[in-house]
Protein backbone atom coordinates (compact mmCIF):
# COMPACT_ATOMS: atom_id res chain seq x y z
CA UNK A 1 -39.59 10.91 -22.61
CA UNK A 2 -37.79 13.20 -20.24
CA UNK A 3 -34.62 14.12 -20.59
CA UNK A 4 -31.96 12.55 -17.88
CA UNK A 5 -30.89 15.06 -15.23
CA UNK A 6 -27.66 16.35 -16.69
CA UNK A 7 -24.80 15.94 -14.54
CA UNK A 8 -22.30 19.50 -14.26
CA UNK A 9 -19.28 19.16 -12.47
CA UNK A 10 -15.66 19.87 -12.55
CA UNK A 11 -15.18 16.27 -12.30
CA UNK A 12 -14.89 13.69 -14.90
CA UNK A 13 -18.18 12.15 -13.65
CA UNK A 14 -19.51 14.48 -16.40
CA UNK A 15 -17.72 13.94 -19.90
CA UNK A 16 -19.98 15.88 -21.82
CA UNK A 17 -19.31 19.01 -19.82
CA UNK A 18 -16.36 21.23 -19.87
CA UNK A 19 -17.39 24.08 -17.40
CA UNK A 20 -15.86 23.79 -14.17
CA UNK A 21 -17.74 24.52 -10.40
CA UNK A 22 -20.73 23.30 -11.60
CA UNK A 23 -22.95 21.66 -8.86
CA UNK A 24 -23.84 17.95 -9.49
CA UNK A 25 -27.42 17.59 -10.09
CA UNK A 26 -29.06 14.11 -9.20
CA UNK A 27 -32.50 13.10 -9.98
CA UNK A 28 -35.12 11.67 -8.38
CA UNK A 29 -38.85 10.16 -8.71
CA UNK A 30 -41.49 9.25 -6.70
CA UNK A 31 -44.12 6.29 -7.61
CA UNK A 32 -47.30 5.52 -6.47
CA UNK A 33 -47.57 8.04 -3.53
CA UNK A 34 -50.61 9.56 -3.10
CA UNK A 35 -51.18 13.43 -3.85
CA UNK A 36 -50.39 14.22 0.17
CA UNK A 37 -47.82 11.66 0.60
CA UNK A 38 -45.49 12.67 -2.61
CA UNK A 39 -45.74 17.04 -1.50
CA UNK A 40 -44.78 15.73 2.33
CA UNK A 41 -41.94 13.71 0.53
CA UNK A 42 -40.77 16.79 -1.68
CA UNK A 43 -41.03 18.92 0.85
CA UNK A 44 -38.37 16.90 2.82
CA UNK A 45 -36.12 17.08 -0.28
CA UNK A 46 -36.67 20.78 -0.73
CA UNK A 47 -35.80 21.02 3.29
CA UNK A 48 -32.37 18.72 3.31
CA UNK A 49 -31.18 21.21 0.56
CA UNK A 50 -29.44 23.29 2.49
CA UNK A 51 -27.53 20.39 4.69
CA UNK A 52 -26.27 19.18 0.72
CA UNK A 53 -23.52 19.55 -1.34
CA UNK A 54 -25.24 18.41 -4.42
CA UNK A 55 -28.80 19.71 -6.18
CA UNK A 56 -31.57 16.90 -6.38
CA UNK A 57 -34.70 17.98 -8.37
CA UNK A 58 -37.73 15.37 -8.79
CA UNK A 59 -37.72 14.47 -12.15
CA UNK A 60 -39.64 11.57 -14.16
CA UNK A 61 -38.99 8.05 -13.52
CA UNK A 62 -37.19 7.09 -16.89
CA UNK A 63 -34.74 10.28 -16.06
CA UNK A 64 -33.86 9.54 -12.53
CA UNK A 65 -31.02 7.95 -11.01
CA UNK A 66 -33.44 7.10 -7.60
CA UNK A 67 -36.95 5.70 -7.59
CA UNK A 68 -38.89 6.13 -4.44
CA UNK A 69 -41.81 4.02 -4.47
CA UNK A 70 -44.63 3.13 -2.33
CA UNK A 71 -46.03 -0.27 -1.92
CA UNK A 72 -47.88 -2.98 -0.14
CA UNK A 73 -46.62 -5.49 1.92
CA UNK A 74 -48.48 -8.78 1.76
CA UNK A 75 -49.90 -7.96 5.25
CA UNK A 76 -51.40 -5.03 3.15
CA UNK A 77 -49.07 -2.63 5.34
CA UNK A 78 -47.18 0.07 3.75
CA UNK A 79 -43.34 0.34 2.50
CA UNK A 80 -40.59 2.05 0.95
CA UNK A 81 -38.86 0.76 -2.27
CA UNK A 82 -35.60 1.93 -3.33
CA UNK A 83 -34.41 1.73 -6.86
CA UNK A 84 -31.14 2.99 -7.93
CA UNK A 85 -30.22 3.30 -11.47
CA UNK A 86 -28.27 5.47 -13.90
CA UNK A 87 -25.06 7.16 -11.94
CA UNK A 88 -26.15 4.93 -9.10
CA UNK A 89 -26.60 1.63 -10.61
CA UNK A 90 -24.27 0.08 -8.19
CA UNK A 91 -24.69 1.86 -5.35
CA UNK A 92 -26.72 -0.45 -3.16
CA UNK A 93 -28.68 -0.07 0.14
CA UNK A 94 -31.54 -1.24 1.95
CA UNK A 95 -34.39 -2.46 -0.16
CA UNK A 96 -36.83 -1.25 2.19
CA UNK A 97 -37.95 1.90 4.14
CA UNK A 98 -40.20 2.13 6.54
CA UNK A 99 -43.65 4.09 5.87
CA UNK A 100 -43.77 7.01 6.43
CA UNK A 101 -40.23 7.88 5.04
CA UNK A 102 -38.76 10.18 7.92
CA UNK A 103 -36.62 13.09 6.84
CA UNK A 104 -33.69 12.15 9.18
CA UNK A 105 -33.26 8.48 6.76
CA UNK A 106 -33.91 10.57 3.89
CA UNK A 107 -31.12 13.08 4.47
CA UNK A 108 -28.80 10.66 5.54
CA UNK A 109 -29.46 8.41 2.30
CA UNK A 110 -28.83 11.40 0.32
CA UNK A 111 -25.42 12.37 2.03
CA UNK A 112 -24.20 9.04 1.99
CA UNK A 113 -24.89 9.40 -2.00
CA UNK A 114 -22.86 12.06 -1.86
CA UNK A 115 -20.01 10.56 -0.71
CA UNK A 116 -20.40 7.67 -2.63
CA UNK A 117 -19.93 10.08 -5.96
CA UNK A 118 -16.91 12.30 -3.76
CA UNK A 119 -15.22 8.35 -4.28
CA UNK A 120 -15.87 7.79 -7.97
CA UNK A 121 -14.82 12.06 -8.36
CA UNK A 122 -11.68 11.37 -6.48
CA UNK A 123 -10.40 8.10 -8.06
CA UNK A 124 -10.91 9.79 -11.14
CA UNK A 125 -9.11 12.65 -10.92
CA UNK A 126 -6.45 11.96 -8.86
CA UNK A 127 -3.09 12.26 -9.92
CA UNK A 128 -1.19 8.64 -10.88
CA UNK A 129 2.36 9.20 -11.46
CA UNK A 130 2.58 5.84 -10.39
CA UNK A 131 1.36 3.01 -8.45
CA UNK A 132 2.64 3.07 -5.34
CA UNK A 133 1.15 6.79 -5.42
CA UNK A 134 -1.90 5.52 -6.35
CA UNK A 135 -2.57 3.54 -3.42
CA UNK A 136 0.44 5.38 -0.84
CA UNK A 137 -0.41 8.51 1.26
CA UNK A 138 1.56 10.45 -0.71
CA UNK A 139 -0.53 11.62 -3.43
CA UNK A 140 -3.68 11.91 -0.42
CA UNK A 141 -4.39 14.45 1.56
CA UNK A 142 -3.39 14.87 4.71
CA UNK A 143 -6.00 14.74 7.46
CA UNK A 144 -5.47 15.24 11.20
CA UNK A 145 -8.18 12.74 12.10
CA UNK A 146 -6.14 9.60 11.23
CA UNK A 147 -3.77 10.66 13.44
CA UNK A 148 -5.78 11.40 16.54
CA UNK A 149 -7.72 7.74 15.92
CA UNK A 150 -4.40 5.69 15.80
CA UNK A 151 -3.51 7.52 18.82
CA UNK A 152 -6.16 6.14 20.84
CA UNK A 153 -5.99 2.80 19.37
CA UNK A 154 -2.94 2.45 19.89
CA UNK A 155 -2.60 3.25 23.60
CA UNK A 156 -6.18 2.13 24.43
CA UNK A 157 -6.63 0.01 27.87
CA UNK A 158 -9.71 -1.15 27.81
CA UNK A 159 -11.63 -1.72 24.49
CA UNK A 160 -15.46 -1.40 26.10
CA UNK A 161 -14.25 2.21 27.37
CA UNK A 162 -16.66 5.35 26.20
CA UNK A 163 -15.13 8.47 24.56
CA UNK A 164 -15.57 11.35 22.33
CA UNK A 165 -13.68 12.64 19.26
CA UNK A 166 -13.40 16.39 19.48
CA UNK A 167 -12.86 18.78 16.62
CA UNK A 168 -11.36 22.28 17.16
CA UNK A 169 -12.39 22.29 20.47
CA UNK A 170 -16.10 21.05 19.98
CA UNK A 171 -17.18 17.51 20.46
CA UNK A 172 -17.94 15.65 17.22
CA UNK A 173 -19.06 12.15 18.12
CA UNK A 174 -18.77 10.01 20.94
CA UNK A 175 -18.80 6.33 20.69
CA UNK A 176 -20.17 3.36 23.86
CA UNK A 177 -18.89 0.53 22.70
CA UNK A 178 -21.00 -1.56 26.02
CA UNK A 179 -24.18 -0.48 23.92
CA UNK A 180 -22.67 -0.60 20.48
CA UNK A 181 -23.94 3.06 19.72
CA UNK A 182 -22.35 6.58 17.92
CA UNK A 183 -23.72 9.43 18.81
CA UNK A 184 -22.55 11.88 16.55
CA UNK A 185 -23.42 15.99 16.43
CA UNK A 186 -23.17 16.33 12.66
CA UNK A 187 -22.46 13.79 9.69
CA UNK A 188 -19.34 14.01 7.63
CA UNK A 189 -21.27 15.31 4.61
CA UNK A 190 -22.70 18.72 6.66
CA UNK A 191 -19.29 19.59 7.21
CA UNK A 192 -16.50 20.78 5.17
CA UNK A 193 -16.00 18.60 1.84
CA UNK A 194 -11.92 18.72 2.37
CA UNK A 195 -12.11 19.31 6.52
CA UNK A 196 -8.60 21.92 6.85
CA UNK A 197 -5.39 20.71 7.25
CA UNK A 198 -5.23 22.57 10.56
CA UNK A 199 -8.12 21.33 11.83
CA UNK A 200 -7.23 20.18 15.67
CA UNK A 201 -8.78 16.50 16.71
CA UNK A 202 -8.53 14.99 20.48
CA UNK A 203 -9.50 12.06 22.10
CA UNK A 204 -11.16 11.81 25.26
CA UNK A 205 -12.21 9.11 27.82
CA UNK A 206 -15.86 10.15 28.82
CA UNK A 207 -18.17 8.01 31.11
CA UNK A 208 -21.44 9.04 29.67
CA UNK A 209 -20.72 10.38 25.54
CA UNK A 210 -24.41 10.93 25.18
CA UNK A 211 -24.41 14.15 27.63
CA UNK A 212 -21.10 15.41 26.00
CA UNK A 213 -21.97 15.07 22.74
CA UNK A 214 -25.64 16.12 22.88
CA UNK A 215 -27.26 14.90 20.06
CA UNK A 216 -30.20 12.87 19.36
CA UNK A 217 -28.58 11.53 16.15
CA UNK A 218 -27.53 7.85 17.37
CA UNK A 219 -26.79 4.97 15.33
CA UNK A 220 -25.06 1.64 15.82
CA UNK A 221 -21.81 1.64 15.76
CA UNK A 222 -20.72 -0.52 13.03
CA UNK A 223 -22.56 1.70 11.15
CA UNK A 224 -20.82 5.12 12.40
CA UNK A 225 -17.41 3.06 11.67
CA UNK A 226 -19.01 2.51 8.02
CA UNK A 227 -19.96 5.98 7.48
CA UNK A 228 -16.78 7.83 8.45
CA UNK A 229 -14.62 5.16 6.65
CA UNK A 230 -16.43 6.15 3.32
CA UNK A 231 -15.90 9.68 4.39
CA UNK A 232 -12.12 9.08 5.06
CA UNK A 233 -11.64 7.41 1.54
CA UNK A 234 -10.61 11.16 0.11
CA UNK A 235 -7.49 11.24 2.40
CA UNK A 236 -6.57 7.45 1.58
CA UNK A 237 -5.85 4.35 3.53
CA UNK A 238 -4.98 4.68 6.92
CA UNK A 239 -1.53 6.35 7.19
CA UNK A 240 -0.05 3.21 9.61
CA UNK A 241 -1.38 0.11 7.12
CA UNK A 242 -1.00 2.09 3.76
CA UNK A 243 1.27 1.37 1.47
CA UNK A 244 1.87 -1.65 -1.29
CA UNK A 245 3.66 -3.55 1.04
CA UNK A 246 0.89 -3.63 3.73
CA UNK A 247 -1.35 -7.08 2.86
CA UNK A 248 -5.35 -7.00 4.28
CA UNK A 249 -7.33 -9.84 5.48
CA UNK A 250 -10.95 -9.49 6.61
CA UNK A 251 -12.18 -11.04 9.78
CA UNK A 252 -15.38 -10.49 10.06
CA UNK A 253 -18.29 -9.89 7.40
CA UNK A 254 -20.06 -6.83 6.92
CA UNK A 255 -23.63 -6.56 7.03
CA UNK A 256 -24.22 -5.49 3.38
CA UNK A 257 -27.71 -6.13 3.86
CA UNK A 258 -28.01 -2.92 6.23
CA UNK A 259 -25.11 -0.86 5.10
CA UNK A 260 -25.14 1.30 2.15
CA UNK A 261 -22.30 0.18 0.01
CA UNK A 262 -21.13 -0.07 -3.86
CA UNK A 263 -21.00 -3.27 -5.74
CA UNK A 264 -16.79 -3.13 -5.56
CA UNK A 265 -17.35 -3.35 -2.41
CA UNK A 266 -18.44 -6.99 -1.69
CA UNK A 267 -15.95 -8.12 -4.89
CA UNK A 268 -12.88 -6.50 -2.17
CA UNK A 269 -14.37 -8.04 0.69
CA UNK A 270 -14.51 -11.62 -0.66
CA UNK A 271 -10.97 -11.86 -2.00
CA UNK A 272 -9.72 -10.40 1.39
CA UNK A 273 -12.36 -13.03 3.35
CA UNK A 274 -9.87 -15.64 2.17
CA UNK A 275 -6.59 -14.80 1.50
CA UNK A 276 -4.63 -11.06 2.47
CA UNK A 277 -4.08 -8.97 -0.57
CA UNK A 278 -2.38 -5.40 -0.81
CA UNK A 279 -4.21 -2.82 -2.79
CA UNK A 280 -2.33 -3.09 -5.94
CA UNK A 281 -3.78 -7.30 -6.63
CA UNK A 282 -7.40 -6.14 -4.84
CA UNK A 283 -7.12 -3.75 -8.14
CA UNK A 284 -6.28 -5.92 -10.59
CA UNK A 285 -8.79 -8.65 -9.08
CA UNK A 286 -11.67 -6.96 -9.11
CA UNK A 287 -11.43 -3.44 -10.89
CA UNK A 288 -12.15 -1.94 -8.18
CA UNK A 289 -11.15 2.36 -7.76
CA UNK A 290 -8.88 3.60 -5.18
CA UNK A 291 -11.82 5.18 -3.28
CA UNK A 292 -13.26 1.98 -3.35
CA UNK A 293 -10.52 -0.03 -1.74
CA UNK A 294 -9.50 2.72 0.91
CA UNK A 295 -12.98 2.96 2.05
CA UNK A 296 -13.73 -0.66 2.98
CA UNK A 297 -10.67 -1.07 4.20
CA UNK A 298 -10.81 2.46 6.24
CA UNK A 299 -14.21 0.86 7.58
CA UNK A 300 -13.15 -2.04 8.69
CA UNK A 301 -10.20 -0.71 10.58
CA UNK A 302 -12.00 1.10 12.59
CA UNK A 303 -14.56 -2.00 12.92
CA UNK A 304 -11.62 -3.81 14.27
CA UNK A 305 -12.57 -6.57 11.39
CA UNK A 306 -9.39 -5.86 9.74
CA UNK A 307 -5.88 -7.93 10.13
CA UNK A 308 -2.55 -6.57 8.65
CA UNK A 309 0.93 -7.80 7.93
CA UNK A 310 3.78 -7.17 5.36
CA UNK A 311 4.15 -8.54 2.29
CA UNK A 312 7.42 -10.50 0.44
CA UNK A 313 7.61 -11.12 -2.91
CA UNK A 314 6.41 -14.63 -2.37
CA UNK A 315 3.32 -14.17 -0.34
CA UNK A 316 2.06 -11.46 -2.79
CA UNK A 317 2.58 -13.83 -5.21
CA UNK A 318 0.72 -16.45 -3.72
CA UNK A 319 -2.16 -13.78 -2.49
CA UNK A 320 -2.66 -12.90 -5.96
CA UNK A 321 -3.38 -16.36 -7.20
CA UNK A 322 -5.32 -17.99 -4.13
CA UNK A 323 -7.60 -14.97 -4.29
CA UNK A 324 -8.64 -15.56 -7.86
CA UNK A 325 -9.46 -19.58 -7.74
CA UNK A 326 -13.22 -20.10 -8.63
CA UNK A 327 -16.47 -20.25 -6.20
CA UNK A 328 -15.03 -17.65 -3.93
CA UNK A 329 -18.13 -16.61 -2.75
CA UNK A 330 -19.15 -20.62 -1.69
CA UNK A 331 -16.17 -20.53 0.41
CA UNK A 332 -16.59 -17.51 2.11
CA UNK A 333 -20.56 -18.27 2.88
CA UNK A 334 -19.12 -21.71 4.52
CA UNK A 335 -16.20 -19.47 6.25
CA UNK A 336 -18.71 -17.03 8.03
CA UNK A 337 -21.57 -19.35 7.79
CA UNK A 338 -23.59 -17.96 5.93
């Protein structure tokens, strides 16, 4: 048997190891591709190298923490079958690819990964004097991007208007909310890990994003929301709803079944599906990380799925114990009808 891909990093994702600025190493194995198929799929890997922060090698199956595999549909048509196990046990995305697997899905799989293990590194390591650090803004960093987003928000006219987030200048993304698509110029993960505290970000109103922006990356935009609230996790919760006192209730219910997500995930979202919680009882509740909590809620923010209010003493109280009464996920199927 193989050995597992070691994993070398100056986080604690890797106890065995003390040496620090190692690159992360994940592994990954292909089954039942033909010959042709499995060199056009490593050759893909090989090429998204150099958009990655992380080194993925194709290993063997027993050592991997991602199984690619090729099968049959019933129709006798081809498909993609992801299995994630090891590190990425709970990670969870899409069980299905389409055939052939295109490079584009393929490197943003990977960089979502990425981020995904940036979460688990940061809630790990971060300092925790105490708990309202742990979950406040001030043990995060700061990021300039927050700030330019609640801008707009806040003095937003009309909520079906187009614009474009620009970054030092250079437009970024640009988001049509009349046809629910992001078009975006580079993901998160292809640009710096930390993104500089002087970094300079401005919103503008434009009537057609897709000719400012120029990119043929396009997604919908629940999705784009998804992606740059995992991103955002490493600078915290939103600066205007963070904070212990600051209770969450969900509105509206992801589509897990398309986004890539962990398993915390969907424990946070069904406790705040039925009653508001701050991030100190979604903790306790489900043992879920820091990373964890500020990314879903980050998400669903900027989804506009999120509600917010303060918290006394006696609706925390109450939170805490409504959100922990049995069949939670019965009443949240018959909530969102599901």
């Amino acid at each position: 048997m193989a050995p597992a891909p070691k994993i070398m990093t100056n986080s604690r994702l890797n106890t065995d190891s003390a040496e620090p600025h190692m690159t992360p190493v994940i592994g990954i194995a292909l089954d039942s591709f033909k010959p042709s198929d499995a060199t056009r799929v490593q050759s893909m890997i090989d090429l998204s190298k150099r958009w990655l922060r992380y080194k993925w090698i194709i290993c063997a199956a027993s050592a991997s923490d991602m199984l690619i595999k090729k099968t049959k549909t019933p129709q006798g048509e081809d498909d993609i079958v992801l299995q994630f196990q090891g590190r990425l046990q709970d990670f969870r995305y899409r069980e299905k690819l389409e055939h052939p697997l295109r490079m584009q899905v393929l490197l943003d799989l990977f960089q979502l990964i990425e981020d995904f293990l940036v979460i688990e590194e940061t809630a790990e390591v971060a300092p925790t004097p105490s708990k309202t650090r742990l979950f406040g803004q001030r043990g995060a960093k700061k990021n300039n991007l927050f700030s330019a987003l609640e801008t707009y928000f806040q003095k937003r006219g009309d909520p079906k208007e187009s614009w474009v987030v620009y970054r030092n200048g250079e437009p970024w993304f640009g988001i049509d909310p009349k046809n629910e698509r992001a078009y975006i110029k580079t993901m998160p993960s292809s640009q710096s890990l930390e993104f500089d505290n002087d970094d300079k970000y401005e919103v503008q109103v434009e009537s057609n994003v897709q000719k400012v922006v120029k990119s043929e990356h396009v997604m919908p935009m629940t999705e784009w929301w998804w992606h740059l609230g995992i991103f955002l996790s490493r600078f915290g919760i939103v600066p205007s709803i963070s904070g212990e006192k600051h209770l969450y209730y969900m509105t509206l219910w992801p589509d897990f079944g398309r986004l890539a997500h962990h398993a915390n995930h969907v424990r946070i979202a069904a406790n705040i599906a039925l009653t508001p919680c701050n991030s100190e009882t979604l903790a306790e509740l489900t043992g879920a990380k820091p990373g964890h909590i500020s990314s879903l809620i980050n998400a669903l923010w900027l989804m506009e799925s999120l509600d917010t209010s303060i918290a006394t003493e006696a609706t925390a109280s109450v939170s805490a114990k409504k959100a922990s009464v049995p069949s939670i996920f019965n009443k949240i199927r018959a909530k969102f009808k599901l």
